[in-house]
C-alpha atoms as a PDB file:
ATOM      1  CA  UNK A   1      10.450  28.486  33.627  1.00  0.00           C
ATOM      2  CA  UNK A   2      11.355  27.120  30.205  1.00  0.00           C
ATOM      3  CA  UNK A   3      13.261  29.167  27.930  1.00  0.00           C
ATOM      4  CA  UNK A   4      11.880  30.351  25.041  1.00  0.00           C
ATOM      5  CA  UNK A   5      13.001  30.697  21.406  1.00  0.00           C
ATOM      6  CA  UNK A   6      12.144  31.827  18.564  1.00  0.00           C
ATOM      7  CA  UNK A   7      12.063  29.425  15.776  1.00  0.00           C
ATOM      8  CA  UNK A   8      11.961  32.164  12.858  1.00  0.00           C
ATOM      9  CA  UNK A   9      13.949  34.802  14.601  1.00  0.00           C
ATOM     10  CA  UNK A  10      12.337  37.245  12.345  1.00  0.00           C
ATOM     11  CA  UNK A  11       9.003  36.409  13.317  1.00  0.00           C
ATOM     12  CA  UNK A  12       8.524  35.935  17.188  1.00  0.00           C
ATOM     13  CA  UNK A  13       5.377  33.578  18.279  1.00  0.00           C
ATOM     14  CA  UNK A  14       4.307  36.977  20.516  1.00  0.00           C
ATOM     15  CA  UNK A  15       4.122  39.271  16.916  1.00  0.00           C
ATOM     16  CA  UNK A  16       2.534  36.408  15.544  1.00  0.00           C
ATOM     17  CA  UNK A  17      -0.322  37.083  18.077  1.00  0.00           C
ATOM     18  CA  UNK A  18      -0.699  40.424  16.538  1.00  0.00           C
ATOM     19  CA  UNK A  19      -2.206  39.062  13.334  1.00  0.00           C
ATOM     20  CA  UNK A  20      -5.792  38.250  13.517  1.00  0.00           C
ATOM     21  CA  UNK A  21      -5.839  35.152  11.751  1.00  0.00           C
ATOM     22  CA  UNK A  22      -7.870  31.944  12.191  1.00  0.00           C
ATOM     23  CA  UNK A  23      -7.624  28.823  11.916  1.00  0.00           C
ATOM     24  CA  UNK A  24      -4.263  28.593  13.438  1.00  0.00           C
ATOM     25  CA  UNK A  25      -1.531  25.597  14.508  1.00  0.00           C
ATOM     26  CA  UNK A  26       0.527  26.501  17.292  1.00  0.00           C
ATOM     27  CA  UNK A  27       3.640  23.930  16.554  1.00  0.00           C
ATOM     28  CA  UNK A  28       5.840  24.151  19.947  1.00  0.00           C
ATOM     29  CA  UNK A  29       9.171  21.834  19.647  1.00  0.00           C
ATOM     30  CA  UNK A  30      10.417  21.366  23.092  1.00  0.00           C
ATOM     31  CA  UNK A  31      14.096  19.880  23.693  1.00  0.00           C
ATOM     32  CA  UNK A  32      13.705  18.084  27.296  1.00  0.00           C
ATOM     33  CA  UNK A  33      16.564  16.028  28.835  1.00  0.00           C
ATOM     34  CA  UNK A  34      16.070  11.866  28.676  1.00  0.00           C
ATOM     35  CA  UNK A  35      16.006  12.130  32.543  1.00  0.00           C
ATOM     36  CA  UNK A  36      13.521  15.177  32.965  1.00  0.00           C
ATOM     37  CA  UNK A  37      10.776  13.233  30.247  1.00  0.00           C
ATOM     38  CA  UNK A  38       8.061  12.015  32.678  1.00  0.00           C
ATOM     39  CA  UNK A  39       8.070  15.064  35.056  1.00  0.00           C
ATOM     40  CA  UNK A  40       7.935  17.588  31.805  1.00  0.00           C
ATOM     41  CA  UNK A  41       4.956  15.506  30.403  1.00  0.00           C
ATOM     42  CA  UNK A  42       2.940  15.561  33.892  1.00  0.00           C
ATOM     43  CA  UNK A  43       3.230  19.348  33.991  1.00  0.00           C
ATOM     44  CA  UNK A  44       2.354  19.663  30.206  1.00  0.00           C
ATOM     45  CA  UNK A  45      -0.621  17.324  30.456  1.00  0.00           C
ATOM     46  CA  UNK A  46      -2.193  19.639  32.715  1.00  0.00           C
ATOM     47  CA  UNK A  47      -1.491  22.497  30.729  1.00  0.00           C
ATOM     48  CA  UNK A  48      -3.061  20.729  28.075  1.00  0.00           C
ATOM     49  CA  UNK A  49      -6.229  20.657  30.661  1.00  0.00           C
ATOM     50  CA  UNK A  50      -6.301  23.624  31.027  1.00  0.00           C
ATOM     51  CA  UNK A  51      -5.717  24.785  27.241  1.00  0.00           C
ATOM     52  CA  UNK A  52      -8.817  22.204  26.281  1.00  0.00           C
ATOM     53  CA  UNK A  53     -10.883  24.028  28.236  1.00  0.00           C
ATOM     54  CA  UNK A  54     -10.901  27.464  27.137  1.00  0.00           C
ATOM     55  CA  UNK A  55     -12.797  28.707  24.427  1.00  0.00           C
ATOM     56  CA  UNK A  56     -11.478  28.721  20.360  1.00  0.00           C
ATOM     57  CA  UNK A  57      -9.502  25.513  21.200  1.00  0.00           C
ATOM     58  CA  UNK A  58      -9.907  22.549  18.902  1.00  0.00           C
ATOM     59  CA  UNK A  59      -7.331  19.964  19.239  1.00  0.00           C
ATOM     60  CA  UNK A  60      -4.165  19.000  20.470  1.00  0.00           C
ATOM     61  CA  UNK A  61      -1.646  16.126  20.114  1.00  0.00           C
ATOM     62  CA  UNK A  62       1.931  15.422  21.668  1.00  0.00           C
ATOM     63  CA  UNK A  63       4.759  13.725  19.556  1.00  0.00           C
ATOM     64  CA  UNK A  64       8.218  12.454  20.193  1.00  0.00           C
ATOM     65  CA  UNK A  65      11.280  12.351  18.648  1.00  0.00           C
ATOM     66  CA  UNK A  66      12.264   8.727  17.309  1.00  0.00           C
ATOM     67  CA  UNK A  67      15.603   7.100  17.554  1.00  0.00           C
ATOM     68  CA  UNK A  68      16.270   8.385  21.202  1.00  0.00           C
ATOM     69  CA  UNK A  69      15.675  12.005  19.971  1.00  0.00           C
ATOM     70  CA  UNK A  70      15.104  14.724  23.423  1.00  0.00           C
ATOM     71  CA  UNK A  71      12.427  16.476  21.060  1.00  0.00           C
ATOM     72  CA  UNK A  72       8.854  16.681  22.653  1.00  0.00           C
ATOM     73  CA  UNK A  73       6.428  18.338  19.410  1.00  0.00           C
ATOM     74  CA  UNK A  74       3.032  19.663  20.754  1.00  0.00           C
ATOM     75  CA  UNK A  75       0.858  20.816  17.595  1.00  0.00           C
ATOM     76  CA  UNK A  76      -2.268  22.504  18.961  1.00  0.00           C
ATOM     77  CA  UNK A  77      -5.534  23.687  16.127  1.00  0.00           C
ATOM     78  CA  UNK A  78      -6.915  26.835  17.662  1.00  0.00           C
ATOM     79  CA  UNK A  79      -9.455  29.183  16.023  1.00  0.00           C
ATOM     80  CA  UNK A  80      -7.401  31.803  15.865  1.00  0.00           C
ATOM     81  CA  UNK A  81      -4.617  33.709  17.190  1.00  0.00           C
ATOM     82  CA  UNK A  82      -6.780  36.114  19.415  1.00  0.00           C
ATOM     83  CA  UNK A  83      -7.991  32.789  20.933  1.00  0.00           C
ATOM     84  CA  UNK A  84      -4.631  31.553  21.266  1.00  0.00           C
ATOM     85  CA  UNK A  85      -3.250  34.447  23.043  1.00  0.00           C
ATOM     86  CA  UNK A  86      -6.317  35.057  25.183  1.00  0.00           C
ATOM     87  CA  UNK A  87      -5.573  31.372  26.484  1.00  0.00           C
ATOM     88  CA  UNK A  88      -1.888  31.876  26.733  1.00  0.00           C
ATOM     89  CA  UNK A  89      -2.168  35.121  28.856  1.00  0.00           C
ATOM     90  CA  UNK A  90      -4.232  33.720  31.185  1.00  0.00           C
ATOM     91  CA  UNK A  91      -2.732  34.115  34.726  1.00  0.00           C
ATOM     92  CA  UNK A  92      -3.555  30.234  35.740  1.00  0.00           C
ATOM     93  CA  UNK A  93      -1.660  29.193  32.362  1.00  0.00           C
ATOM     94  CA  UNK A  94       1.261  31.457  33.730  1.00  0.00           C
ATOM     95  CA  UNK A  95       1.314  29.689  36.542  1.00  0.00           C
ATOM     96  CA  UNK A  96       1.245  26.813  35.217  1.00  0.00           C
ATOM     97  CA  UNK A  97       4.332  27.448  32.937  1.00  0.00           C
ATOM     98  CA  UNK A  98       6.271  29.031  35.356  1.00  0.00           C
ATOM     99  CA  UNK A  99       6.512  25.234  36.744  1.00  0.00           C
ATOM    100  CA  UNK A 100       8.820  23.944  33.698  1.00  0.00           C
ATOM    101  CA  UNK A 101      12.366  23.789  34.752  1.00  0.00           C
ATOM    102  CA  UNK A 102      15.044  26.072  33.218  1.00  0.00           C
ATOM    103  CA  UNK A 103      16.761  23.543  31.342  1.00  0.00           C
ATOM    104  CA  UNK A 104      14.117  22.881  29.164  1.00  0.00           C
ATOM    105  CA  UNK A 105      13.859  25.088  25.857  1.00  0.00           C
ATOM    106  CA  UNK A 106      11.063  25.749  23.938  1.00  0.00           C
ATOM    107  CA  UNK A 107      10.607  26.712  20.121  1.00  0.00           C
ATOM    108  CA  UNK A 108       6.741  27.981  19.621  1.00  0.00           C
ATOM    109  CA  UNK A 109       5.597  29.220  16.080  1.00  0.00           C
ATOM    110  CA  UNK A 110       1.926  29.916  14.716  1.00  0.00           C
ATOM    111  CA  UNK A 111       1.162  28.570  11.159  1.00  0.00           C
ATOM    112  CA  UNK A 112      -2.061  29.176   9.438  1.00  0.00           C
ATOM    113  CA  UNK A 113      -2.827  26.325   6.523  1.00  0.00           C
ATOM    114  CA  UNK A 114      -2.369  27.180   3.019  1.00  0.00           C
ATOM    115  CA  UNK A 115      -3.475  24.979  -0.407  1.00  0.00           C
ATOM    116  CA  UNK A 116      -1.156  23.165  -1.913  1.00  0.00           C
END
């Protein structure tokens, strides 16, 4: 299974879940290895089959990092973190992220929009 980390250490994605807040961006920054690129995106795409199909999801779209960067940047519109979180503790999408190999770290944060 992927590791996972917390991008604001002072703010865990799983307290974030405790906020009932809507809509929501999950941003999840994944560093893969060059060599581990295609298998990691063949697991995630069906993840993201999964994810598309459960209810509160909106959208989802997969970046990379340029100049030979290993960052993979999923950023997901749900509407809202009880959505989210339902989706995320689903056993199947357990399963399904128990698949990711160990070497591959993940950095998962919730971010609601604000005016600007």
């Amino acid at each position: 299974m992927a590791k996972v980390q917390s991008l604001d250490p002072n703010t865990p994605m799983f307290a974030q879940f405790k906020e009932e807040t809507g809509p929501i961006v999950l941003a999840n920054t994944f560093v893969v290895p060059k060599e581990r690129t295609e298998a990691f995106l063949a697991l995630f795409r069906r993840q993201a089959e999964f994810m598309k199909a459960q209810p509160g999801f909106v959208s989802l779209r997969m970046h990379k990092g340029t100049a030979g960067s290993q960052l993979l940047m999923n950023v997901a519109v749900w509407e809202s973190t009880e959505a989210l979180a339902r989706a995320f503790g689903n056993p199947e999408f357990q399963r399904m992220a128990a698949d990711f190999p160990d070497d591959i770290v993940s950095y998962p944060h919730i971010f609601e929009q604000i005016d600007v």
